[in-house]
C-alpha atoms as a PDB file:
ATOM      1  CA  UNK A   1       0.000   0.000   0.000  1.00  0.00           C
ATOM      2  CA  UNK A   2       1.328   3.532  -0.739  1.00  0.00           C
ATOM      3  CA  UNK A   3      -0.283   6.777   0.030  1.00  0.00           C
ATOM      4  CA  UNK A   4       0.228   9.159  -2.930  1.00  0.00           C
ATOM      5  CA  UNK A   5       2.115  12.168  -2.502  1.00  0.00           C
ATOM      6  CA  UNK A   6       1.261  15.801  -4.424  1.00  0.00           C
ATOM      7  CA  UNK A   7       3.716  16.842  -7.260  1.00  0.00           C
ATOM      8  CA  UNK A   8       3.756  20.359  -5.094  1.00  0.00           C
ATOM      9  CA  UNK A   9       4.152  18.450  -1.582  1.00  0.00           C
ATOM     10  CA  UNK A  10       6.827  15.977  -3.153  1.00  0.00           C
ATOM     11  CA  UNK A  11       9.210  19.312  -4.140  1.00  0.00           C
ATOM     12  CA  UNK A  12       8.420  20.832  -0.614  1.00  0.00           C
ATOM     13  CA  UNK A  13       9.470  17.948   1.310  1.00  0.00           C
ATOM     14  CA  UNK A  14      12.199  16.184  -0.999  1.00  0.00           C
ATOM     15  CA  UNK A  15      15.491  16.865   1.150  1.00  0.00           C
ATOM     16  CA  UNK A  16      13.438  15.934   4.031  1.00  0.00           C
ATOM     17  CA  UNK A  17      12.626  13.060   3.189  1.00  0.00           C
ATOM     18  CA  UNK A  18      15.845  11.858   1.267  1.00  0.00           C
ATOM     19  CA  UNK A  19      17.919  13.307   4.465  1.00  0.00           C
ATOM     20  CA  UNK A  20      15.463  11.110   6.754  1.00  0.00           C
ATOM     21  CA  UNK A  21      16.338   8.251   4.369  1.00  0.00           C
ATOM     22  CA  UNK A  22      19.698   8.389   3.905  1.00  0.00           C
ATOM     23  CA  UNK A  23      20.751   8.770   7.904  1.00  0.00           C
ATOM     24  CA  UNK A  24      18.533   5.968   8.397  1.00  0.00           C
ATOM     25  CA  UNK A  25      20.633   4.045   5.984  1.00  0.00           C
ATOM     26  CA  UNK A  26      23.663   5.343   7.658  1.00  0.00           C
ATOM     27  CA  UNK A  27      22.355   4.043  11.189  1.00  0.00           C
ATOM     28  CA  UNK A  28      21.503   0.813   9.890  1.00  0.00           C
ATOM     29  CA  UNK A  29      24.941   0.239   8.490  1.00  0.00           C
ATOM     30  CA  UNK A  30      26.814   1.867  11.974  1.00  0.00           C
ATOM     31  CA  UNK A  31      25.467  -1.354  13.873  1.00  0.00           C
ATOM     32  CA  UNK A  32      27.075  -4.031  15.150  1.00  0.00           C
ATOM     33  CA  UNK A  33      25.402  -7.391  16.222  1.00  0.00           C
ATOM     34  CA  UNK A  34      23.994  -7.634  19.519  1.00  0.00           C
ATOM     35  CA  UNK A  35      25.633 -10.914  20.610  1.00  0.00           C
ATOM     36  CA  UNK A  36      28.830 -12.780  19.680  1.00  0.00           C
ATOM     37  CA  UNK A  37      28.868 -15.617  17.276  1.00  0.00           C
ATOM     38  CA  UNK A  38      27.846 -16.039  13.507  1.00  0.00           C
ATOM     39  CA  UNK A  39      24.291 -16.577  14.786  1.00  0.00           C
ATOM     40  CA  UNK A  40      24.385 -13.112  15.738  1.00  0.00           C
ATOM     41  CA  UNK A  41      26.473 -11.791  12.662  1.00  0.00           C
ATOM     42  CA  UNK A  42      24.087 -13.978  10.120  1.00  0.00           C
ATOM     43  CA  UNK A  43      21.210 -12.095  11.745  1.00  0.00           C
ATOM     44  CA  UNK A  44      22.407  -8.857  12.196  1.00  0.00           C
ATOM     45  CA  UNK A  45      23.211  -8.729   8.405  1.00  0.00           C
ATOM     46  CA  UNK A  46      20.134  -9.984   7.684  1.00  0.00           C
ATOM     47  CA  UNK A  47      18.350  -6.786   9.651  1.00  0.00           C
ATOM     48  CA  UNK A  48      20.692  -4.775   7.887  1.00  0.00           C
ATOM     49  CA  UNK A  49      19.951  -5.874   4.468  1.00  0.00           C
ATOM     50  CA  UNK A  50      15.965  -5.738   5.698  1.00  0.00           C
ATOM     51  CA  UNK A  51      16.406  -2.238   6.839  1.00  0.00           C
ATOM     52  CA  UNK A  52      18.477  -1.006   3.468  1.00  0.00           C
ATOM     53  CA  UNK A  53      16.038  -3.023   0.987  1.00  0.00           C
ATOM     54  CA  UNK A  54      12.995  -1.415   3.040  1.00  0.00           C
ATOM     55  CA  UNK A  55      14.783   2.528   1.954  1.00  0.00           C
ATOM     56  CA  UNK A  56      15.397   1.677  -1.460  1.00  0.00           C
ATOM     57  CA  UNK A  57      11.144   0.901  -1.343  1.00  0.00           C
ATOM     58  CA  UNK A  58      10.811   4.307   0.145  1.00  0.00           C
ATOM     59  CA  UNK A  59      12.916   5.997  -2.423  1.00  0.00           C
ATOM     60  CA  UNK A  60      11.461   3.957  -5.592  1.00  0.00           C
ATOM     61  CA  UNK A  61       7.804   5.127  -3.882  1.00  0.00           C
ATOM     62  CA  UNK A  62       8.980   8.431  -3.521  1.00  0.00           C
ATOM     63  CA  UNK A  63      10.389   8.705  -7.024  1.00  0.00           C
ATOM     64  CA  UNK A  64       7.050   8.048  -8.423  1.00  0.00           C
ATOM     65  CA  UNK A  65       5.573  10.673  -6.187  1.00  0.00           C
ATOM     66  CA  UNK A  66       3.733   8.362  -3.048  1.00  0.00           C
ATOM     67  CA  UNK A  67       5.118   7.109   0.113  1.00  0.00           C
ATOM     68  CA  UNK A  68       5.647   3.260  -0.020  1.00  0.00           C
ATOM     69  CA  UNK A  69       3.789   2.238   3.247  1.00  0.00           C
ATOM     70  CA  UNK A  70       5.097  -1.424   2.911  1.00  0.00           C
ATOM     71  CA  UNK A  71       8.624  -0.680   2.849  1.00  0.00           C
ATOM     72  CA  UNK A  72       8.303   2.331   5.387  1.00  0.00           C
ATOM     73  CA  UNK A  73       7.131  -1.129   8.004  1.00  0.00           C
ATOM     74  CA  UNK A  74       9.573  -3.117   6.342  1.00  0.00           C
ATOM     75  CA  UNK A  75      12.294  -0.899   7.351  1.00  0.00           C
ATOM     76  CA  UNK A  76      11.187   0.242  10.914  1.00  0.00           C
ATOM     77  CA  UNK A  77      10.788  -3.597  11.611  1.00  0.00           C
ATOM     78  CA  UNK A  78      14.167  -4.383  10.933  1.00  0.00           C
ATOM     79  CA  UNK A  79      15.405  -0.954  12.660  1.00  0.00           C
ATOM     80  CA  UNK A  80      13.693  -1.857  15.585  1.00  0.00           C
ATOM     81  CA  UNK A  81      15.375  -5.709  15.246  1.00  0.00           C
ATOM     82  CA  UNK A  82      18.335  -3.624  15.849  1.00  0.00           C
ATOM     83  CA  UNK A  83      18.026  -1.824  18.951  1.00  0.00           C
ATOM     84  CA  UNK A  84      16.729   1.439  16.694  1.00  0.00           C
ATOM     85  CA  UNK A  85      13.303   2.246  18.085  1.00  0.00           C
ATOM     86  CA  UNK A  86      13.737   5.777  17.731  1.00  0.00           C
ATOM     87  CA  UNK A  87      14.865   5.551  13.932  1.00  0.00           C
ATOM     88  CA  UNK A  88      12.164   3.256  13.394  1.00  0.00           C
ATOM     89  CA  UNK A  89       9.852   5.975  14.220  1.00  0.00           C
ATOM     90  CA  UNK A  90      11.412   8.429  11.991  1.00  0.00           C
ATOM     91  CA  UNK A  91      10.953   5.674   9.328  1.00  0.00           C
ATOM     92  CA  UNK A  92       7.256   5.234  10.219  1.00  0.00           C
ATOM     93  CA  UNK A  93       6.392   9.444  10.251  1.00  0.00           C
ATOM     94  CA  UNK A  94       7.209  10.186   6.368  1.00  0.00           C
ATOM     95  CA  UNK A  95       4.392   8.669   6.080  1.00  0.00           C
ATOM     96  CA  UNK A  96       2.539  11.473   7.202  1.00  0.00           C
ATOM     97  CA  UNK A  97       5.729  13.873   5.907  1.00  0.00           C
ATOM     98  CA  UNK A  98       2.497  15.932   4.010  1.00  0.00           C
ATOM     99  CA  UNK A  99       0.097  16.390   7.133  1.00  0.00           C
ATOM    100  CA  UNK A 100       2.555  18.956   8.791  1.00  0.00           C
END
């Protein structure tokens, strides 16, 4: 599900968005895994990877002018997977980037 974003709203709130998106990505990648052992690597990459792929929906939705609602829970999921709560919910609110 994506909700559509205006051609006017998408300009307004572009470098908010893509700054939102891009120091979520950064986050993402400045983890480490929570325990020791592959166990713990194997999943922490796989969060990582969850977390990155669930951006690149935002960014493809975004592109086309709507916010990609799928990979906005996508990401915040795997954020919150690793120990990101608060960037999950950073994630979660460009949803509602147009409401301000």
């Amino acid at each position: 599900m994506s909700k559509l974003i205006s051609p006017e709203d998408r300009q307004k709130y572009d470098q908010i968005f893509m700054q939102v998106v891009q120091s979520v990505q950064v986050e993402a990648q400045g983890t480490k895994p929570q325990a020791a052992g592959t166990l713990a690597q194997m999943f922490h990459r796989e969060q990582v990877t969850e977390a990155l792929q669930g951006c690149a929906m935002l960014i493809a939705g975004w592109n086309e002018g709507r916010v990609d609602e799928a990979g906005a829970r996508r990401a915040a999921t795997a954020l919150r997977g690793l120990g990101l709560p608060e960037v999950a919910g950073r994630v979660e609110n460009l949803v509602h980037i147009d409401e301000a």
